[in-house]
Protein backbone atom coordinates (compact mmCIF):
# COMPACT_ATOMS: atom_id res chain seq x y z
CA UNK A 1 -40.64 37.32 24.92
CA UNK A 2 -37.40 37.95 22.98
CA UNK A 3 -34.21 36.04 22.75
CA UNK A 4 -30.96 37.25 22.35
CA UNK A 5 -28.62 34.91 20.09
CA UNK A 6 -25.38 35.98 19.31
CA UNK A 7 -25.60 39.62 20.00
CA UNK A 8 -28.91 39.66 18.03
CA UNK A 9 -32.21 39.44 19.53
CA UNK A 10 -35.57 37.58 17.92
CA UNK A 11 -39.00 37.06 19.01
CA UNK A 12 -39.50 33.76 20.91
CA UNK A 13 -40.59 30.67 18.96
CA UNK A 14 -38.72 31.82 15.79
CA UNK A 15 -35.87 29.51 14.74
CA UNK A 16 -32.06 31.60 14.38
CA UNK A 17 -31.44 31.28 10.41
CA UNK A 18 -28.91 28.61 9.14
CA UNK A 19 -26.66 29.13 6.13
CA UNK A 20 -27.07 26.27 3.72
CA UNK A 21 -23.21 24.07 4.39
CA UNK A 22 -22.03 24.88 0.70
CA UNK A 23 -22.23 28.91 1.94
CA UNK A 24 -20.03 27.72 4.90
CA UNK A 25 -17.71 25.82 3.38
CA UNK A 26 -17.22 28.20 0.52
CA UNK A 27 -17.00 31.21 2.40
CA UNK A 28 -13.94 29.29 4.83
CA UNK A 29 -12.47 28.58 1.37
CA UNK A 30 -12.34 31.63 0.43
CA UNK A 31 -11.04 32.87 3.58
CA UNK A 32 -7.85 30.84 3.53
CA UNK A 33 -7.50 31.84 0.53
CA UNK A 34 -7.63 35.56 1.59
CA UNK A 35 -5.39 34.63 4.09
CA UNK A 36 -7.74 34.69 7.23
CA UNK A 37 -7.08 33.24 9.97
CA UNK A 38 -9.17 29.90 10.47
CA UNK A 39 -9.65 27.49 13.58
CA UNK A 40 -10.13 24.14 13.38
CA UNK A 41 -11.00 21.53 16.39
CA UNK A 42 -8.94 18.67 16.81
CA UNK A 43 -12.06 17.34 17.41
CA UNK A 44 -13.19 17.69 13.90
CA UNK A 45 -10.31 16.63 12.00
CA UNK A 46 -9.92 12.95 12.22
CA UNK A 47 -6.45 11.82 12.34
CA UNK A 48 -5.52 9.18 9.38
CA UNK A 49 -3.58 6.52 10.47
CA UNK A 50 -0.44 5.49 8.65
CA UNK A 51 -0.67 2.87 6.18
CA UNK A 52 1.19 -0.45 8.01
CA UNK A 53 3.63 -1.69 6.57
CA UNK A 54 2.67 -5.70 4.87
CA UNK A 55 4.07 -8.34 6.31
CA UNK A 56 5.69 -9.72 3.83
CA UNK A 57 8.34 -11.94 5.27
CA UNK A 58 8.25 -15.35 5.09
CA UNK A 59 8.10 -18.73 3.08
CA UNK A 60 6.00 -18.81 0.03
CA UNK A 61 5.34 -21.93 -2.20
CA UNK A 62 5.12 -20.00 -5.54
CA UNK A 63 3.37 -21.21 -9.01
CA UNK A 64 4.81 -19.69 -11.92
CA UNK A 65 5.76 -20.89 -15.95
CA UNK A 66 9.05 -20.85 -17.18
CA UNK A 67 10.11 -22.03 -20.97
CA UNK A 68 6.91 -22.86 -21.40
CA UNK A 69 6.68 -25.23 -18.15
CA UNK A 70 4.77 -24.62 -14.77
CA UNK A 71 6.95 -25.00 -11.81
CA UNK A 72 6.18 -24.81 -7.82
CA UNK A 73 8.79 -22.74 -6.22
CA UNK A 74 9.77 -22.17 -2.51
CA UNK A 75 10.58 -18.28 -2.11
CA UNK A 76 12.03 -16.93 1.16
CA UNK A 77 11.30 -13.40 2.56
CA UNK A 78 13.28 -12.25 5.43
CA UNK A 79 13.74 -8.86 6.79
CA UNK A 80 17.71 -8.39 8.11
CA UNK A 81 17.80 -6.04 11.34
CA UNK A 82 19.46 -3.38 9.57
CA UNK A 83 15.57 -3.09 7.88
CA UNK A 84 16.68 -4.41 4.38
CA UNK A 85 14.80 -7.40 3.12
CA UNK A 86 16.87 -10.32 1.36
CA UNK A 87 15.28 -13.51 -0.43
CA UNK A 88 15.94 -16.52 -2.67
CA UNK A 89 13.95 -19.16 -4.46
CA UNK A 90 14.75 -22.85 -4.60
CA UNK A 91 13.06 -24.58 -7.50
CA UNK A 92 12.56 -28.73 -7.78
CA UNK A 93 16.56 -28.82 -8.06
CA UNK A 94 19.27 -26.66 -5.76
CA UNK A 95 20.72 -24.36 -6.18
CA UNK A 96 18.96 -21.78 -3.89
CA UNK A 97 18.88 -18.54 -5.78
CA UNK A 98 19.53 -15.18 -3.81
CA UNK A 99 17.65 -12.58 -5.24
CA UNK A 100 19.21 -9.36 -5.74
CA UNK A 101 17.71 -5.94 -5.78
CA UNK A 102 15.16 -6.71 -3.64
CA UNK A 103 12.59 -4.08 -2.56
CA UNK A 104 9.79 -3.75 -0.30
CA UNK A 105 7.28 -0.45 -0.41
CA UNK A 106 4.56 -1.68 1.75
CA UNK A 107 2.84 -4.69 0.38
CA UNK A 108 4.62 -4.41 -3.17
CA UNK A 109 7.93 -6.07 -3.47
CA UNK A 110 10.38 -5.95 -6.57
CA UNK A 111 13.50 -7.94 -7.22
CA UNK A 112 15.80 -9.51 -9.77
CA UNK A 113 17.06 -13.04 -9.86
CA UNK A 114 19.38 -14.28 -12.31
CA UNK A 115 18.84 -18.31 -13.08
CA UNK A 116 21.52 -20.79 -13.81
CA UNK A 117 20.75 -20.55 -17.89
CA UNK A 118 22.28 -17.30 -17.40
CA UNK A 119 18.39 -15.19 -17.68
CA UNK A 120 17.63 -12.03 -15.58
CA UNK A 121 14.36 -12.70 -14.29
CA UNK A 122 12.80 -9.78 -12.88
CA UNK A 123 9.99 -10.00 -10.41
CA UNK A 124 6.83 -7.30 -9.52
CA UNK A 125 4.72 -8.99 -6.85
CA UNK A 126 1.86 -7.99 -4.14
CA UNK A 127 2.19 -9.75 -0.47
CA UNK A 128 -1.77 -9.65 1.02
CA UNK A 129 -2.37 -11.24 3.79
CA UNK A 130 -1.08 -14.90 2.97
CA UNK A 131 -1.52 -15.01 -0.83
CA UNK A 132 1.42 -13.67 -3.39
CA UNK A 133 -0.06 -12.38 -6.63
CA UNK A 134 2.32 -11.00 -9.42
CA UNK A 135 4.21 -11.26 -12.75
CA UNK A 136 7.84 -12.46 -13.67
CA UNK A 137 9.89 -11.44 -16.80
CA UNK A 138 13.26 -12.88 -18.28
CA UNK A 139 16.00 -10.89 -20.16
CA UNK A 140 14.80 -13.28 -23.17
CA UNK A 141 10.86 -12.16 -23.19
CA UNK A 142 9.67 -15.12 -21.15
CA UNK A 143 7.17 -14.41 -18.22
CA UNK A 144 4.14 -15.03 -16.41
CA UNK A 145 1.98 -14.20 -13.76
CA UNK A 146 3.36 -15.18 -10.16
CA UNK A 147 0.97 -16.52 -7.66
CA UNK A 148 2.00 -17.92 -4.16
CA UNK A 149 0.47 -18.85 -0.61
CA UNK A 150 2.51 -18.60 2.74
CA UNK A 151 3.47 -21.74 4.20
CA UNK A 152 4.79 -22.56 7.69
């Protein structure tokens, strides 16, 4: 008995011949590249989710070494409704200190702070989950790594 499969027919009992998936794939590569026409399932094309945004708002008590001394610092996160995040850090003694250039791309946050003996401190830090890992660095060549937990 014969079988007719795709236009072509073959004796019963004989399997229809598969290219090898590297013939396949190269031969759809090279016909986008030709400019042929190709057609893709939305079925086989898995949409990829975009990446969430960290939650990085909030109150962190912050371990870090300045002049040679560690310190515990409180640092506040907030997110304003215009979108914009603000901040400031209040050490063992007030002042609170705003930070300034504050940025937020994802889970990675940047800012500036300056501190009252008149340093630029600028700040490169990672927000996962509950823990704050980074580093710090003064206008005078001071720094350290930065390393925090959320608090309620």
């Amino acid at each position: 008995m014969m079988k007719s499969v795709l236009g072509r027919t073959r004796a019963a009992g004989t399997r229809t011949p598969r290219l090898p998936a590297r013939a396949v794939y190269a031969a759809t590569i090279l016909g986008v590249l030709a400019g042929a026409p190709v057609r893709v399932s939305a079925q086989s094309v898995p949409a990829t989710p975009a990446p969430a945004s960290a939650q990085v708002a909030g109150r962190y008590s912050v371990d870090v070494s300045y002049g040679g001394q560690a310190l515990n610092v409180l640092m506040s996160l907030f997110k304003r409704e215009d979108g914009t995040y603000g901040g400031s850090v209040l050490a063992d003694q007030p002042p609170e200190i705003p930070l300034a250039n504050l940025k937020v791309e994802g889970a990675k946050v940047t800012a500036t702070m300056p501190t009252p003996d008149g340093v630029t401190v600028t700040m490169e830090f990672t927000v996962t989950g509950d823990e704050l890992t980074g580093t710090w660095k003064g206008s005078n060549g001071d720094g350290s790594t930065i390393k925090g937990r959320r608090i309620p």
